[in-house]
C-alpha atoms as a PDB file:
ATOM      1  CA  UNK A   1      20.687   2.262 -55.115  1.00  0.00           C
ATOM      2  CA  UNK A   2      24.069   0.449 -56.087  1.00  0.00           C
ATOM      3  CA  UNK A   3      24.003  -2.960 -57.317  1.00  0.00           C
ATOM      4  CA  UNK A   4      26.471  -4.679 -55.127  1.00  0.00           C
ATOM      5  CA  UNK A   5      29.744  -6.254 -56.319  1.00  0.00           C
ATOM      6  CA  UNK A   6      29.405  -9.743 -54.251  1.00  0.00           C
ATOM      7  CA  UNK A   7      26.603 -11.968 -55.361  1.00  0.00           C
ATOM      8  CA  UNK A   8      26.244 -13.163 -51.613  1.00  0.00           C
ATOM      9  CA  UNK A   9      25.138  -9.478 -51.285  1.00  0.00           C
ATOM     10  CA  UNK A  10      22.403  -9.538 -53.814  1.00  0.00           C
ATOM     11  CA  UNK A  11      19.187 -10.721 -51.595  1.00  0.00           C
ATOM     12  CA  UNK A  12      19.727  -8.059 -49.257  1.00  0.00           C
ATOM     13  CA  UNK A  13      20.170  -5.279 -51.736  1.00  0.00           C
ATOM     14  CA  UNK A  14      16.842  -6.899 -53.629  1.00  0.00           C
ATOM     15  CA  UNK A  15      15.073  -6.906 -50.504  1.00  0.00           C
ATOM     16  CA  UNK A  16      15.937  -3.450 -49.176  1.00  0.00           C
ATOM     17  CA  UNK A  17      14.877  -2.148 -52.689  1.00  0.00           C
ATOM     18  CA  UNK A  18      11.864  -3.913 -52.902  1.00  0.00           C
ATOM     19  CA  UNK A  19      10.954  -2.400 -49.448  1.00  0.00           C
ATOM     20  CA  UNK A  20      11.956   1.252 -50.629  1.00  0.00           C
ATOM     21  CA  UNK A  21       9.858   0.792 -53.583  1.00  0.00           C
ATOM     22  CA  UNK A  22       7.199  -0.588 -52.264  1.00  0.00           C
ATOM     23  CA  UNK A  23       6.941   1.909 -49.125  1.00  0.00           C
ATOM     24  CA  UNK A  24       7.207   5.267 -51.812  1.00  0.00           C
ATOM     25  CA  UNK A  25       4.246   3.860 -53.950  1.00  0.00           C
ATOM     26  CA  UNK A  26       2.246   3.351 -50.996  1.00  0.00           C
ATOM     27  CA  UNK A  27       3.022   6.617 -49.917  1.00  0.00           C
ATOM     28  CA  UNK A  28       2.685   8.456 -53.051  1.00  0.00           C
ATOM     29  CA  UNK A  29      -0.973   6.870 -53.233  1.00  0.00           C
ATOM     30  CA  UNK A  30      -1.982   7.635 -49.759  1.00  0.00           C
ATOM     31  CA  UNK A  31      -1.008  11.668 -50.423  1.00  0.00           C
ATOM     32  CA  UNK A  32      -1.643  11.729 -54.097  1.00  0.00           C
ATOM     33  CA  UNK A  33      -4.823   9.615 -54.691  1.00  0.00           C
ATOM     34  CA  UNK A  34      -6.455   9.563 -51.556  1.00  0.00           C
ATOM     35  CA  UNK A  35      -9.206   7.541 -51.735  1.00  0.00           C
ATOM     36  CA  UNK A  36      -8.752   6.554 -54.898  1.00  0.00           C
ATOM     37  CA  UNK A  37      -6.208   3.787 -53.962  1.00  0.00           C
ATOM     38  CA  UNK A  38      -6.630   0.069 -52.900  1.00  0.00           C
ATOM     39  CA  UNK A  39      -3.507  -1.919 -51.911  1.00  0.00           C
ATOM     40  CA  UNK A  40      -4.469  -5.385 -52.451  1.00  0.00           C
ATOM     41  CA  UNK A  41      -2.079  -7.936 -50.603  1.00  0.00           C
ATOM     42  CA  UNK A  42      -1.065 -10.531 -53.355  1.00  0.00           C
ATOM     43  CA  UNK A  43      -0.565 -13.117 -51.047  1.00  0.00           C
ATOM     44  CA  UNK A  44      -3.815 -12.422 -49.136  1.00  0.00           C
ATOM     45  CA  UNK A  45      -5.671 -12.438 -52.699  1.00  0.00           C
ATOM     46  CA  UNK A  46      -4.457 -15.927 -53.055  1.00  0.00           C
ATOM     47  CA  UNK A  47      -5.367 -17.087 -49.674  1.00  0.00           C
ATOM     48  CA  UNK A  48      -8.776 -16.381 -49.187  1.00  0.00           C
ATOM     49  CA  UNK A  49      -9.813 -14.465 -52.354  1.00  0.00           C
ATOM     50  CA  UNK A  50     -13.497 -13.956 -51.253  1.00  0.00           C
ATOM     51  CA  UNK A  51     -12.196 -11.436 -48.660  1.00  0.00           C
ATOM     52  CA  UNK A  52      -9.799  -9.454 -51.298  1.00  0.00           C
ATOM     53  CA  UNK A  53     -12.631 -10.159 -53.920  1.00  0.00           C
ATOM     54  CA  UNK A  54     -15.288  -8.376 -51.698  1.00  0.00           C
ATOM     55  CA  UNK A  55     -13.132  -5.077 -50.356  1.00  0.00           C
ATOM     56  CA  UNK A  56     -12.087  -4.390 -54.122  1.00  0.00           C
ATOM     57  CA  UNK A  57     -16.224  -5.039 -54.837  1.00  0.00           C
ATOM     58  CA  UNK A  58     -16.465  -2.579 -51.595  1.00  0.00           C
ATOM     59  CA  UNK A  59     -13.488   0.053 -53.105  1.00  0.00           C
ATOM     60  CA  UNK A  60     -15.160   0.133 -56.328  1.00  0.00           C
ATOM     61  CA  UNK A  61     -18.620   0.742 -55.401  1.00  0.00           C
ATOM     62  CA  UNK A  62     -20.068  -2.332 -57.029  1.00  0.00           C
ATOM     63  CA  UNK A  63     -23.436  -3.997 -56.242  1.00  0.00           C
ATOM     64  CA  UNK A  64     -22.693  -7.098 -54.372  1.00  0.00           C
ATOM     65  CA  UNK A  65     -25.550  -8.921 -55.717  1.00  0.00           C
ATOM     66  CA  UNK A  66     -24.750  -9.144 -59.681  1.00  0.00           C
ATOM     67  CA  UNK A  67     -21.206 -10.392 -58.762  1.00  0.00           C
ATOM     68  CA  UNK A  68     -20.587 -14.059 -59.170  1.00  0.00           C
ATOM     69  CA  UNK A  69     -17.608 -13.856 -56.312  1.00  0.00           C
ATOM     70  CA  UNK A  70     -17.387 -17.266 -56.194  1.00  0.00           C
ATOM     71  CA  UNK A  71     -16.631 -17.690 -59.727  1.00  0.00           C
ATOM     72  CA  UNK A  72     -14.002 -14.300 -59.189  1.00  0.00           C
ATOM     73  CA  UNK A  73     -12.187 -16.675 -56.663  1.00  0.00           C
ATOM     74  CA  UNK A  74     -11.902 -19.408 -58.686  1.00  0.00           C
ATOM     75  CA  UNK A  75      -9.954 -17.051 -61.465  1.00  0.00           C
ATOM     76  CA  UNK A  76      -7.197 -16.841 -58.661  1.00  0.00           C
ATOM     77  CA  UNK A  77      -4.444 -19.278 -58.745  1.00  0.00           C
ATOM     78  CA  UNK A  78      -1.717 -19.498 -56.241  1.00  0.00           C
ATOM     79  CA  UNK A  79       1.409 -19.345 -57.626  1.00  0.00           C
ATOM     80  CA  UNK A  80       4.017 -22.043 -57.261  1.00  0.00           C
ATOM     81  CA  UNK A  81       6.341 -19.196 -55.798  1.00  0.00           C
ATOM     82  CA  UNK A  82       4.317 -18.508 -53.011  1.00  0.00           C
ATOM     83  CA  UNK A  83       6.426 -19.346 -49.660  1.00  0.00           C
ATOM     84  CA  UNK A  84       9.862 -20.015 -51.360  1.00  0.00           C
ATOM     85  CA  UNK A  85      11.185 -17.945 -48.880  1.00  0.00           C
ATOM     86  CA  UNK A  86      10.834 -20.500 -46.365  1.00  0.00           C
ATOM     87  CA  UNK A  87      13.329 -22.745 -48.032  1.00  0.00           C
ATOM     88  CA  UNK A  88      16.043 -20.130 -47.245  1.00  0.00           C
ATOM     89  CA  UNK A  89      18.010 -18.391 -44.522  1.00  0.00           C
ATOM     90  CA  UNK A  90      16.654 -15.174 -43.690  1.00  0.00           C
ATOM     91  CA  UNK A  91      19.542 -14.649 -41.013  1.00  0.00           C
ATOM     92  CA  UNK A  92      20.926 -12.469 -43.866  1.00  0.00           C
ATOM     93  CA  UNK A  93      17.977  -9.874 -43.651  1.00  0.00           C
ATOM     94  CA  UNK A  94      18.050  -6.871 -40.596  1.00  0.00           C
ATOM     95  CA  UNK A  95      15.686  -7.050 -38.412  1.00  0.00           C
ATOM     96  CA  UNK A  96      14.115  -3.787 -39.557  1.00  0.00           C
ATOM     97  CA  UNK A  97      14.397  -5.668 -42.965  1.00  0.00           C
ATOM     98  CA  UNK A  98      12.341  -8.352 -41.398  1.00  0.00           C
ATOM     99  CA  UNK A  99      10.139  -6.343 -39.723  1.00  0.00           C
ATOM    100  CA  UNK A 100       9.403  -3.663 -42.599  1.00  0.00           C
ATOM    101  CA  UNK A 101       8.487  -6.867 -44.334  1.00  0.00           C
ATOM    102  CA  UNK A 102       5.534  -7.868 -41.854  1.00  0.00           C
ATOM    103  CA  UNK A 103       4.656  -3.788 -41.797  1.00  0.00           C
ATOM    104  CA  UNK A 104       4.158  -3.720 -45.487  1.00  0.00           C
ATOM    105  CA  UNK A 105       0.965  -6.722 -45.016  1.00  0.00           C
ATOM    106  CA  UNK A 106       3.539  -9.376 -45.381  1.00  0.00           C
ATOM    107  CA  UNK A 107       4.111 -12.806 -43.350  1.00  0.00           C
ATOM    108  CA  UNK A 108       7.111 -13.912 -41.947  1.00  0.00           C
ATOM    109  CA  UNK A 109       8.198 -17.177 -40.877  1.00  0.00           C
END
């Protein structure tokens, strides 16, 4: 991938790439690893950790009942970051852009 010569051309570039990446990892993992793989939605970690918390308990094979998950959750901090997005025009972005966005776990607004 290029890096493009007009800044104003940057977030689309960063966005496509970070969709290209993101998509090849997942499907490396799915063929590669199998089972042995657990995507874990940041954002979903930080909004309701107990449910992110208890599949990676589930993916790992854990017994529930000597996990303090309430003390896990309390380890996760949202960052500051989360929703900046928001604060910007995402006319810029496709809408397969958008859309591979939402396919990848990811809310858009």
């Amino acid at each position: 991938m290029e890096i493009p010569k007009s800044p104003k051309l940057l977030p689309k570039a960063s966005l496509e790439y970070w969709i290209k990446s993101n998509k090849k990892v997942i499907f490396f993992c799915k063929h590669f690893l199998k089972n042995n793989f657990l995507f874990i939605n940041y954002d979903n970690l930080c909004r309701i950790p107990s449910k992110e918390i208890e599949r990676l308990i589930i993916f790992l094979e854990l017994e529930n009942k000597n996990i303090n998950i309430s003390k896990l959750c309390s380890l996760i901090k949202k960052p500051i970051s989360t929703g900046r997005y928001k604060k910007y025009d995402l006319s810029i972005f496709g809408k397969e852009q958008i859309d591979a966005v939402r396919e990848l776990g990811f809310k858009v607004s």
